[in-house]
PDB file of N, CA and C in Angstrom:
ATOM      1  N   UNK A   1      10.485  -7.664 -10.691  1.00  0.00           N
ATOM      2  CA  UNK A   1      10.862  -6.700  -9.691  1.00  0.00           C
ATOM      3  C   UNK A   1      11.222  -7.470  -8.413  1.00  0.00           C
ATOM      4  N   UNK A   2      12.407  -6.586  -7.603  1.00  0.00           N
ATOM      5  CA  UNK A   2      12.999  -7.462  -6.644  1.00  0.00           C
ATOM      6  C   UNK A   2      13.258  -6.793  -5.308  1.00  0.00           C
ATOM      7  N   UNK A   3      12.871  -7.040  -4.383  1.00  0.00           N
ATOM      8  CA  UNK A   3      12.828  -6.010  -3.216  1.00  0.00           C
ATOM      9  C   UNK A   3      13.916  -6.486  -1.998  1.00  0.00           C
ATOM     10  N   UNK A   4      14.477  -5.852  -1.873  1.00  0.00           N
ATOM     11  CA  UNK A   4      15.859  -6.033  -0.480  1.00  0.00           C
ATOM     12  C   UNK A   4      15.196  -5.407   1.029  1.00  0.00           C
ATOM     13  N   UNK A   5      16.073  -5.572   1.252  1.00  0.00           N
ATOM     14  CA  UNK A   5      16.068  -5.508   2.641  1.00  0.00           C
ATOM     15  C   UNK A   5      16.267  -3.650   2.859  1.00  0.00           C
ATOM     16  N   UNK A   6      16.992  -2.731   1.813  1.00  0.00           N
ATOM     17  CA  UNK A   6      17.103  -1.465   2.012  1.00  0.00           C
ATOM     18  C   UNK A   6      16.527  -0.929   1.591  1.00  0.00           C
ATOM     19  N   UNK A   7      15.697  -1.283   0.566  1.00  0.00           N
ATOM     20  CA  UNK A   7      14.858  -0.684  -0.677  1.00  0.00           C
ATOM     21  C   UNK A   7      12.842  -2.292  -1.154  1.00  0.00           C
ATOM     22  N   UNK A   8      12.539  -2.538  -0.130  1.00  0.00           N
ATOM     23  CA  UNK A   8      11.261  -3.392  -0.026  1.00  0.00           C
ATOM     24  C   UNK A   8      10.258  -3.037  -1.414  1.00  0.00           C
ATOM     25  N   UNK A   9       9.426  -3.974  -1.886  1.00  0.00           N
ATOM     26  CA  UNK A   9       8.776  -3.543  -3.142  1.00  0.00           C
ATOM     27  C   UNK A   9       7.512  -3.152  -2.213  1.00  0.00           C
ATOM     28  N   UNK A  10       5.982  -2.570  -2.808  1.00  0.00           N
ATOM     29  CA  UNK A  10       5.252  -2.211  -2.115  1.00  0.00           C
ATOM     30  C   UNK A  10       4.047  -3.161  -3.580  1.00  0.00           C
ATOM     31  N   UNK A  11       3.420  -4.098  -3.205  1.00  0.00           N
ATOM     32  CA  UNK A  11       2.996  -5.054  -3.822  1.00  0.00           C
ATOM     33  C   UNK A  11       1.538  -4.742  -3.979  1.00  0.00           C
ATOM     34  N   UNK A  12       0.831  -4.837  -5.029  1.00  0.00           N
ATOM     35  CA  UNK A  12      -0.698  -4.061  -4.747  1.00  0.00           C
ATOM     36  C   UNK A  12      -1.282  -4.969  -5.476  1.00  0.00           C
ATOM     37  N   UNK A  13      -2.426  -5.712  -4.680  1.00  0.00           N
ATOM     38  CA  UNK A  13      -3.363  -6.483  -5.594  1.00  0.00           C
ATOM     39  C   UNK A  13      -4.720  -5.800  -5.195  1.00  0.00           C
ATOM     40  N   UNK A  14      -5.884  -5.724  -6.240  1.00  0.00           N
ATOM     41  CA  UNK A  14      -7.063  -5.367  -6.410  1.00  0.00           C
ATOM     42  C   UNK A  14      -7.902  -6.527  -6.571  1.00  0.00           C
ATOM     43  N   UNK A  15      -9.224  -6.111  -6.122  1.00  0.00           N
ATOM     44  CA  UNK A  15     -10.407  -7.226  -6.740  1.00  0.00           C
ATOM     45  C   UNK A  15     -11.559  -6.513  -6.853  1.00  0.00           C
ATOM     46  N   UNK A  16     -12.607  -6.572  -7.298  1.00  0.00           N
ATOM     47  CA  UNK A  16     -13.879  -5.876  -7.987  1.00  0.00           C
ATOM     48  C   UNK A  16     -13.883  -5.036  -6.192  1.00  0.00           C
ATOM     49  N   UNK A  17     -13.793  -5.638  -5.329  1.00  0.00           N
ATOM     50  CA  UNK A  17     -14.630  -4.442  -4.171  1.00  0.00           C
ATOM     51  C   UNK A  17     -12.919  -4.098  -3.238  1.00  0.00           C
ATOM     52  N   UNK A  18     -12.512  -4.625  -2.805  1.00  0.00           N
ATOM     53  CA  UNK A  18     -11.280  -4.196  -2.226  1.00  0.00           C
ATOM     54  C   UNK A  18      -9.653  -4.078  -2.461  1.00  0.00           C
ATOM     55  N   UNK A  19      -8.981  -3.640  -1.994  1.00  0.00           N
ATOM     56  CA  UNK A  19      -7.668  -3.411  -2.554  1.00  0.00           C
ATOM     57  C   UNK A  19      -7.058  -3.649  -1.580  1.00  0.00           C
ATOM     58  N   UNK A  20      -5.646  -4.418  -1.624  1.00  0.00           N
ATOM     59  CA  UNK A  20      -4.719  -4.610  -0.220  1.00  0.00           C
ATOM     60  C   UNK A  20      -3.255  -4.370  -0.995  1.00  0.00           C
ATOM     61  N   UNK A  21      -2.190  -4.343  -0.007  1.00  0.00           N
ATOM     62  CA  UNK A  21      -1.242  -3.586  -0.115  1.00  0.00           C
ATOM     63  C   UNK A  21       0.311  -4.606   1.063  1.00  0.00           C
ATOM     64  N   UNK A  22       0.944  -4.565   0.499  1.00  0.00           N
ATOM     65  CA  UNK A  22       2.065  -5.864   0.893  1.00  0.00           C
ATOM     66  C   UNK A  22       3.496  -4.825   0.739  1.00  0.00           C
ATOM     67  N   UNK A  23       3.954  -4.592   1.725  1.00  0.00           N
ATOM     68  CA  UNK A  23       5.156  -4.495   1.750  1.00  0.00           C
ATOM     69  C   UNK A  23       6.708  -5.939   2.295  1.00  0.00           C
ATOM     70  N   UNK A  24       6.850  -6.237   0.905  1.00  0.00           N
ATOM     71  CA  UNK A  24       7.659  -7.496   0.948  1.00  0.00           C
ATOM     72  C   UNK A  24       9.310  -7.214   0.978  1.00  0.00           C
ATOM     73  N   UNK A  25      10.084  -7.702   1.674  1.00  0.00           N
ATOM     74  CA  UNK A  25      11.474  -7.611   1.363  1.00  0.00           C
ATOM     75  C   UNK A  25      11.305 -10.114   0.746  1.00  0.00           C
ATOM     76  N   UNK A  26      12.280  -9.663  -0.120  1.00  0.00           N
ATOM     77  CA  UNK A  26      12.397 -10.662  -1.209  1.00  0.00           C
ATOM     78  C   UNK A  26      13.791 -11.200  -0.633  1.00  0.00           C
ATOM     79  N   UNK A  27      14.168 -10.854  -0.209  1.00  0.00           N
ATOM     80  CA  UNK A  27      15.780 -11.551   0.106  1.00  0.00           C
ATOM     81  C   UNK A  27      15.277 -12.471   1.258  1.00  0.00           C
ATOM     82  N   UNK A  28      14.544 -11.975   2.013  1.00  0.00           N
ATOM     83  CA  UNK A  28      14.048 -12.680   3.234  1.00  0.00           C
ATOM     84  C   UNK A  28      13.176 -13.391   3.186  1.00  0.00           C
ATOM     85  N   UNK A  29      12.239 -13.089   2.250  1.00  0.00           N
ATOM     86  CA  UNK A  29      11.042 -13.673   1.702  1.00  0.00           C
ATOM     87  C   UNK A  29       9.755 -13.232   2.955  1.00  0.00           C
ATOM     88  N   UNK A  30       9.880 -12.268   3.334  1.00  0.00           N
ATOM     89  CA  UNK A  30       8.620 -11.658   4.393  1.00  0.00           C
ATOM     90  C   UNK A  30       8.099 -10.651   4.215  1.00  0.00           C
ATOM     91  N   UNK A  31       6.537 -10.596   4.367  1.00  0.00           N
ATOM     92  CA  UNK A  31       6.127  -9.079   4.328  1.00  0.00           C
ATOM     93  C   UNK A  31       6.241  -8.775   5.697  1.00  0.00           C
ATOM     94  N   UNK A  32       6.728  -7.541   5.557  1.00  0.00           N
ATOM     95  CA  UNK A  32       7.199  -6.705   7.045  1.00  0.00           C
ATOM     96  C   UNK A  32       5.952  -5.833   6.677  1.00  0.00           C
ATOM     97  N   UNK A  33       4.710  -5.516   5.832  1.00  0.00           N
ATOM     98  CA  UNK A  33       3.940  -4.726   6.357  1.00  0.00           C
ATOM     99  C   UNK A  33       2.585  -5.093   5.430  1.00  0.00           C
ATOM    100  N   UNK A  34       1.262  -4.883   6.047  1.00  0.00           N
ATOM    101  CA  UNK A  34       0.064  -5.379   4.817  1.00  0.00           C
ATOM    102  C   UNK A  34      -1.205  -4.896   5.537  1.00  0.00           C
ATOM    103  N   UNK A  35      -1.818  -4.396   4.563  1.00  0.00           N
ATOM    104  CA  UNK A  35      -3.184  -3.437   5.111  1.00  0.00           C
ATOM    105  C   UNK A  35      -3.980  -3.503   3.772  1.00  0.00           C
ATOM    106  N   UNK A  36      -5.224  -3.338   3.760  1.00  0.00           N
ATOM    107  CA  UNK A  36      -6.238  -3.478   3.119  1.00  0.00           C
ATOM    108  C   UNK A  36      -7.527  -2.444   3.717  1.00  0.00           C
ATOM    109  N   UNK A  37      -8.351  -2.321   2.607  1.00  0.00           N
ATOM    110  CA  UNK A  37      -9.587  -1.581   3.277  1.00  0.00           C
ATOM    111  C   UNK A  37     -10.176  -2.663   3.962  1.00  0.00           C
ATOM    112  N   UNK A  38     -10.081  -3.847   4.543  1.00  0.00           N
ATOM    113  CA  UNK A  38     -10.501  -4.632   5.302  1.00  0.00           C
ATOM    114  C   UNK A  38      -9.597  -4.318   7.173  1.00  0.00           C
ATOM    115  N   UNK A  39      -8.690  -4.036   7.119  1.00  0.00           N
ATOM    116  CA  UNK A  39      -8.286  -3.326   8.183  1.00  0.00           C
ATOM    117  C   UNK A  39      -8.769  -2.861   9.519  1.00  0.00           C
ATOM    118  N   UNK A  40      -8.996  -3.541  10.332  1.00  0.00           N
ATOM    119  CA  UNK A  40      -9.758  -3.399  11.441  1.00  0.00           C
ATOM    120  C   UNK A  40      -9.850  -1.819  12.211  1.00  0.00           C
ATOM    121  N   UNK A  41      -8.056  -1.384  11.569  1.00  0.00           N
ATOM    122  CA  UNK A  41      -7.904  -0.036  12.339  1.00  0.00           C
ATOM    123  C   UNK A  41      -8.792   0.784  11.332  1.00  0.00           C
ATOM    124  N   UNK A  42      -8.497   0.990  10.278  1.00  0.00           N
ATOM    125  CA  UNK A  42      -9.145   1.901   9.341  1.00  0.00           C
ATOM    126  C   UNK A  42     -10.527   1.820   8.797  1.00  0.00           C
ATOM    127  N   UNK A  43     -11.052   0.534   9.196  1.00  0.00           N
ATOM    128  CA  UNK A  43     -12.264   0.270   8.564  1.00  0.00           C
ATOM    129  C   UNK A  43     -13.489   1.178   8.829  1.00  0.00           C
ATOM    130  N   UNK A  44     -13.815   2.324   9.758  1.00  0.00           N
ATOM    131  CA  UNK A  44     -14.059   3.217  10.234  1.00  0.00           C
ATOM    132  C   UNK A  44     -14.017   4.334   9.256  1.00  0.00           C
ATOM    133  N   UNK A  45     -12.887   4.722   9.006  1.00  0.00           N
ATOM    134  CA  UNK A  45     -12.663   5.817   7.836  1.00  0.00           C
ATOM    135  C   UNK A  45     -12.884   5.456   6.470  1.00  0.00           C
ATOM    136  N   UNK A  46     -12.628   3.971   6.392  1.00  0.00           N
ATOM    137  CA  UNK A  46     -13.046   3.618   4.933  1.00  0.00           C
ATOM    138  C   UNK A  46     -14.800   2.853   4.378  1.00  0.00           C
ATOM    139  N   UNK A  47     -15.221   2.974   5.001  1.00  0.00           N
ATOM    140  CA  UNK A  47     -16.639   3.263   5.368  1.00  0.00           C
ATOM    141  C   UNK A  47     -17.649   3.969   5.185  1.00  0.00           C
ATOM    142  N   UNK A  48     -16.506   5.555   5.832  1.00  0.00           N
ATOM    143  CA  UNK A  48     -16.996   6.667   5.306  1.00  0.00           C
ATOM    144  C   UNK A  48     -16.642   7.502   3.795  1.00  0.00           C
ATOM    145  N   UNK A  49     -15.456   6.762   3.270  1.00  0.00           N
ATOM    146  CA  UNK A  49     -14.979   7.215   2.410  1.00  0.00           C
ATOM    147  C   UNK A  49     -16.162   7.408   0.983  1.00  0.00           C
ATOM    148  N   UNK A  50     -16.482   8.000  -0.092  1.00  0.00           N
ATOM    149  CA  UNK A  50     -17.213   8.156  -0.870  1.00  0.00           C
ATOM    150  C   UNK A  50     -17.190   7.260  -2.122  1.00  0.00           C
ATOM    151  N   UNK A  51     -15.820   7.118  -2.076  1.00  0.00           N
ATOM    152  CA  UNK A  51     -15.656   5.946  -3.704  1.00  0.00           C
ATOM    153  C   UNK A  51     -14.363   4.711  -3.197  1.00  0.00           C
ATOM    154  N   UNK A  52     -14.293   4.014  -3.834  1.00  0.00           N
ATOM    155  CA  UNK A  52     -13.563   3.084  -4.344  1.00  0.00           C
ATOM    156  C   UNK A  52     -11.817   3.868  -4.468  1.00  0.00           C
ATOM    157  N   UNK A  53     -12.046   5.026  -4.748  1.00  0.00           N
ATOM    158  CA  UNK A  53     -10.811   5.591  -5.350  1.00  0.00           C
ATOM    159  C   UNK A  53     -10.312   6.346  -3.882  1.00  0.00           C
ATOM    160  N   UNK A  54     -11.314   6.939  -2.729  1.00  0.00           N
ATOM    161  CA  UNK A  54     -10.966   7.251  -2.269  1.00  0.00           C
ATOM    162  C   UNK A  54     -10.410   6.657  -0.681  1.00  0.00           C
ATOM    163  N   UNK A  55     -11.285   5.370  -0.593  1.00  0.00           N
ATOM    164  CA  UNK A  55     -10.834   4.402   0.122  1.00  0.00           C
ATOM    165  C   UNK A  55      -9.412   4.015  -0.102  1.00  0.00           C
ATOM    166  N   UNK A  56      -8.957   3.860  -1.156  1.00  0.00           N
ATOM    167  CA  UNK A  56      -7.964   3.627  -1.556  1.00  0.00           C
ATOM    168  C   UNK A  56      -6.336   4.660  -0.869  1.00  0.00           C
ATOM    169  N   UNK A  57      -6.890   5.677  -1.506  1.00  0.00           N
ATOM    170  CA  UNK A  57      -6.069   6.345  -0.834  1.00  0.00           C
ATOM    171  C   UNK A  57      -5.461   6.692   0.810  1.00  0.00           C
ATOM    172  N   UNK A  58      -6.740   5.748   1.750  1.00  0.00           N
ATOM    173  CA  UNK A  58      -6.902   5.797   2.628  1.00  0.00           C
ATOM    174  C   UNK A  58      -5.935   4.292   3.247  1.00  0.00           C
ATOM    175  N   UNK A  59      -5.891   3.542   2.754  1.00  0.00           N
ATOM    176  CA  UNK A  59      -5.468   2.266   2.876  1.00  0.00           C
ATOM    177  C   UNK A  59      -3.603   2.893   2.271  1.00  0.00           C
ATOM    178  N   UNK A  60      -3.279   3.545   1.587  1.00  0.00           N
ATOM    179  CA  UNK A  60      -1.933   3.681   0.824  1.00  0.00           C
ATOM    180  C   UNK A  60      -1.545   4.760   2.330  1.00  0.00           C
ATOM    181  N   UNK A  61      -1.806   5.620   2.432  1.00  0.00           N
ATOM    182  CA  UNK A  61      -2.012   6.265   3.674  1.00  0.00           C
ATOM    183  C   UNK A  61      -1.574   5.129   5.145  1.00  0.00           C
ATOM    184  N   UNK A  62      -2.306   4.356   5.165  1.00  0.00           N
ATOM    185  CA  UNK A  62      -1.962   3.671   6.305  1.00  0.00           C
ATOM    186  C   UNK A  62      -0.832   2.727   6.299  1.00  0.00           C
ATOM    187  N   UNK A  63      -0.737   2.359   5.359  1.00  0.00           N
ATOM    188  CA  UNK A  63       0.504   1.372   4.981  1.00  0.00           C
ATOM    189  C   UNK A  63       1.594   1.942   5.312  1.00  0.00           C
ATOM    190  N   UNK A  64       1.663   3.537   4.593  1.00  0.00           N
ATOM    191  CA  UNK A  64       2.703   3.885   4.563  1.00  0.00           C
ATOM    192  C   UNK A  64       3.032   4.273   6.414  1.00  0.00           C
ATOM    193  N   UNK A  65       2.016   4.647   7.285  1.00  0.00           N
ATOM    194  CA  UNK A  65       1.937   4.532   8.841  1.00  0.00           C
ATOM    195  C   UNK A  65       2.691   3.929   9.211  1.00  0.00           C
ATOM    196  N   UNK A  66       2.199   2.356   8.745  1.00  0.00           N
ATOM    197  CA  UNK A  66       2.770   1.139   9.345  1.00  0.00           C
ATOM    198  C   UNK A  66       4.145   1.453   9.154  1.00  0.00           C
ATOM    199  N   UNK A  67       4.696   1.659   7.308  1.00  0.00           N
ATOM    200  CA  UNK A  67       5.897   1.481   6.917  1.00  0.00           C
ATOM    201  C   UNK A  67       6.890   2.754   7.908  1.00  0.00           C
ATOM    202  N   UNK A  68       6.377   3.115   8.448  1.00  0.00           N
ATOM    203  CA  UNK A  68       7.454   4.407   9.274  1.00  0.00           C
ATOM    204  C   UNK A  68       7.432   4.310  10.507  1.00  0.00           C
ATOM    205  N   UNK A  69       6.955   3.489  10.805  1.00  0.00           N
ATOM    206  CA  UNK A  69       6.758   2.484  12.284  1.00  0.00           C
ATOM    207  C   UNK A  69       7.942   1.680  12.092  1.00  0.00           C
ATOM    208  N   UNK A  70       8.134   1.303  11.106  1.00  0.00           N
ATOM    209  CA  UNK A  70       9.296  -0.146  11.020  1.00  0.00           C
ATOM    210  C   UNK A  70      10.428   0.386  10.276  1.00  0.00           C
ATOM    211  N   UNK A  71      10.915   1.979  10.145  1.00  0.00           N
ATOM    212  CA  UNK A  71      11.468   2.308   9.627  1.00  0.00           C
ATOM    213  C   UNK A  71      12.169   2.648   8.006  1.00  0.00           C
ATOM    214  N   UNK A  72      11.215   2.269   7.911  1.00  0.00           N
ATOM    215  CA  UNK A  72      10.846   1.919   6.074  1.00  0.00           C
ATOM    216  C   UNK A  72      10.313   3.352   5.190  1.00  0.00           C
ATOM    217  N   UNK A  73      11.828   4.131   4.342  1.00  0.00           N
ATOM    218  CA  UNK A  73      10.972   5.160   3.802  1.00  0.00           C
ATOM    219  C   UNK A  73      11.285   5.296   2.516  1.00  0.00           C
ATOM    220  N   UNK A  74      12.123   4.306   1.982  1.00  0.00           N
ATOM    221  CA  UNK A  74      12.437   3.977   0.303  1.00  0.00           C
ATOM    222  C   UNK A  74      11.866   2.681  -0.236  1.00  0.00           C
ATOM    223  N   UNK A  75      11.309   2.354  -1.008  1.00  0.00           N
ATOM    224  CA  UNK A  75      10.372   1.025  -1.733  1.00  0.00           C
ATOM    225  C   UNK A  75      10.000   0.953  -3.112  1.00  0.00           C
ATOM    226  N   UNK A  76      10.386  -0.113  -3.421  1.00  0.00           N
ATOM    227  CA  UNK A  76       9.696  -0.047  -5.039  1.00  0.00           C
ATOM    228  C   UNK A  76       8.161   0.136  -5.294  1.00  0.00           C
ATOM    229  N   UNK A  77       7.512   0.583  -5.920  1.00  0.00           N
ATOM    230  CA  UNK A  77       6.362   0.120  -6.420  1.00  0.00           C
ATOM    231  C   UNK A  77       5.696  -1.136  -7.378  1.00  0.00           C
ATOM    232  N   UNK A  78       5.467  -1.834  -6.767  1.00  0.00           N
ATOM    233  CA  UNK A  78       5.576  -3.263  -7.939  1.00  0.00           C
ATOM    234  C   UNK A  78       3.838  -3.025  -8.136  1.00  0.00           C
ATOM    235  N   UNK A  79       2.910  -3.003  -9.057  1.00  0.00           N
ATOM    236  CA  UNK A  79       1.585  -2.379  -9.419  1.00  0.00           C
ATOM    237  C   UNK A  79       1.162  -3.902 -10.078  1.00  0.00           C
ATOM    238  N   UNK A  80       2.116  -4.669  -9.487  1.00  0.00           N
ATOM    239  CA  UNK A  80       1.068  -6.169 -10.279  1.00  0.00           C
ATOM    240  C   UNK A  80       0.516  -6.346 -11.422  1.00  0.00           C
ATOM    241  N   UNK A  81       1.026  -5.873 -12.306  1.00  0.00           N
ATOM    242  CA  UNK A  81       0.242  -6.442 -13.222  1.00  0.00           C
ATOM    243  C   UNK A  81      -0.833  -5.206 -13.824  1.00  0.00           C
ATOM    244  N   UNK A  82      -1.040  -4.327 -12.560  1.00  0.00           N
ATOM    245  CA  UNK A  82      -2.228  -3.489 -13.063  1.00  0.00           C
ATOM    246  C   UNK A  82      -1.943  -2.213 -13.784  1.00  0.00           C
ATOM    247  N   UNK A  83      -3.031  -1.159 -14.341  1.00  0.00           N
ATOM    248  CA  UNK A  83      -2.528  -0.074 -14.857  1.00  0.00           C
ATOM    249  C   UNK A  83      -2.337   0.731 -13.993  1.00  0.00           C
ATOM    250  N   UNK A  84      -1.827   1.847 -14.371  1.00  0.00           N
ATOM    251  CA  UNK A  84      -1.394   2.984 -12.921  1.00  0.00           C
ATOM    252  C   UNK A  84      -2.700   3.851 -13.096  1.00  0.00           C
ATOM    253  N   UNK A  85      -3.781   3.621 -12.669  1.00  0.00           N
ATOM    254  CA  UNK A  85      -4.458   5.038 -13.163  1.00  0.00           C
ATOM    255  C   UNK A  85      -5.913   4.194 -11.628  1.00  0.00           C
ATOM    256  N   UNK A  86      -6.931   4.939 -11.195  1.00  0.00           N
ATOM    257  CA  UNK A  86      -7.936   4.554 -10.509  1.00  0.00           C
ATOM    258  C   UNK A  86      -7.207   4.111  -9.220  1.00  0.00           C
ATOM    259  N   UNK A  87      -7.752   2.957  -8.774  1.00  0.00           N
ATOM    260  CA  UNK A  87      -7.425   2.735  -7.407  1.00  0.00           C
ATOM    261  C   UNK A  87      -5.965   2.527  -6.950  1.00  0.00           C
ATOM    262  N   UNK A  88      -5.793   1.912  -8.074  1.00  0.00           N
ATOM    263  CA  UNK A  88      -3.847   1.585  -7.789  1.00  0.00           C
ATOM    264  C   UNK A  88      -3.147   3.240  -7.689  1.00  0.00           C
ATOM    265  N   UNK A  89      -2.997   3.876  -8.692  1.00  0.00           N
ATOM    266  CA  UNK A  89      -2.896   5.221  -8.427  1.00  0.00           C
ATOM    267  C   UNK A  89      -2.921   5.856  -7.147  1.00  0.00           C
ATOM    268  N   UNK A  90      -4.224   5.552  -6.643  1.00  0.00           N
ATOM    269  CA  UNK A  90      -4.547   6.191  -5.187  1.00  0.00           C
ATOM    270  C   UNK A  90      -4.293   6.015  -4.144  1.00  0.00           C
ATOM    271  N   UNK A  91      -3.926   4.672  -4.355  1.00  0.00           N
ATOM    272  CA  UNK A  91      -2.628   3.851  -3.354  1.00  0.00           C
ATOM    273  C   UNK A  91      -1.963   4.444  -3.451  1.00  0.00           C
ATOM    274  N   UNK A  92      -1.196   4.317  -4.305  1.00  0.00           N
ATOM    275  CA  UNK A  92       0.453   5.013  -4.642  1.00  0.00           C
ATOM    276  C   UNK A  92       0.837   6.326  -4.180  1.00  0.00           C
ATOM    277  N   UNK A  93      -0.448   7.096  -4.380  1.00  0.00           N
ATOM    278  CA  UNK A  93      -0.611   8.346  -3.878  1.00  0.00           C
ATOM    279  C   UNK A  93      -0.686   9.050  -2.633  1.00  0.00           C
ATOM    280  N   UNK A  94      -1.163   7.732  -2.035  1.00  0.00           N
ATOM    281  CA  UNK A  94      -1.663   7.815  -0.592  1.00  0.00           C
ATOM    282  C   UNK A  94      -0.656   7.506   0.283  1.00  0.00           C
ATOM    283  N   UNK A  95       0.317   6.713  -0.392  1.00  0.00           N
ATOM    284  CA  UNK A  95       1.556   5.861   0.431  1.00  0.00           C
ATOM    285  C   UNK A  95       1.980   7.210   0.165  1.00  0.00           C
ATOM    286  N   UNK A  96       2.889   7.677  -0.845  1.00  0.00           N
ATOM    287  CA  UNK A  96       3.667   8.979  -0.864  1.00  0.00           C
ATOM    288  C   UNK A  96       2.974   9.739   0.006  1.00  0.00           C
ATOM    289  N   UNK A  97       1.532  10.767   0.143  1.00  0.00           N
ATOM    290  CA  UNK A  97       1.145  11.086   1.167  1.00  0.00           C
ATOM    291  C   UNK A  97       1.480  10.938   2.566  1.00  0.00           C
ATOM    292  N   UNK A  98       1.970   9.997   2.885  1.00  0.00           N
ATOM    293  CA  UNK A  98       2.149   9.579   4.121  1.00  0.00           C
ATOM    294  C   UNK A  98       3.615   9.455   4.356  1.00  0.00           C
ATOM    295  N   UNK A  99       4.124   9.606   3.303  1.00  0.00           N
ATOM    296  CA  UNK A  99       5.888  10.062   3.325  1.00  0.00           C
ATOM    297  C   UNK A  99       7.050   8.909   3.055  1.00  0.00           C
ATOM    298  N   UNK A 100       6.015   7.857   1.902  1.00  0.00           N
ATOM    299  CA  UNK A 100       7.143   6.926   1.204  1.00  0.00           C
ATOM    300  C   UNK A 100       7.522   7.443   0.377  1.00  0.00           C
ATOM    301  N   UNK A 101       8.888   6.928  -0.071  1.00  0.00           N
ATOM    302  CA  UNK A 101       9.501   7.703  -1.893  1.00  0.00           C
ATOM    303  C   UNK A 101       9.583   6.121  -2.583  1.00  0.00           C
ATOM    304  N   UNK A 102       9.184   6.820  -3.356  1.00  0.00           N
ATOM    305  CA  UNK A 102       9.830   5.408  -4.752  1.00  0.00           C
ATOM    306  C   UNK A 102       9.428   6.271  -6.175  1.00  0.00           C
TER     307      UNK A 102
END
C-alpha cells in the first residue's frame, strides 16, 4: 500500500497495552500526523476509558482531529499486518467518527 500526497495511508501499529496511529504521505516520505493513547492531549480521556477497545476509539477520534487540522479528509487504511476486528477496528472507527473516508 502506497500513500500520496492527495489520498495519505493511515498506518496502525498495536502492542499488548497501546495502539498508535501514523498518518504517512509516501511520496514525501513524512508523517504529517501521529497520536497514540500515549498522547499527552488525550491521555486524560484515555484513562478514563473502560477497555482497550475503547481507548482505541478514542485515539482514531483524535487523529482524525489532527487530520482536519491539516486538511486531510481522504486516506487509505493500511491495518499492518493486523486483523480488522478489536482495537484496530476501533481505530478505524473512531477516525471515520471524526469525519475521515477511506
Amino acid at each position: 500500500m502506497f500513500g500520496t500526497s492527495e489520498r495519505p495511508r493511515l498506518v496502525v501499529y498495536r502492542s499488548l497495552k497501546y495502539i498508535y496511529g501514523q498518518i504517512v504521505d509516501d511520496t514525501q516520505q513524512k508523517t504529517l500526523v501521529g497520536a497514540s493513547n500515549l498522547s499527552k492531549e488525550i491521555r486524560d480521556e484515555v484513562a478514563k476509558a473502560k477497555s482497550k477497545v475503547e481507548a482505541s476509539r478514542i485515539v482514531g477520534r483524535y487523529i482524525a482531529k489532527l487530520a482536519q487540522e491539516k486538511n486531510i479528509k481522504k486516506i487509505k487504511f493500511d491495518r499492518n499486518g493486523y486483523k480488522y476486528h478489536g482495537r484496530v477496528k476501533a481505530l478505524a472507527e473512531g477516525a471515520r467518527e471524526g469525519g475521515l473516508e477511506f
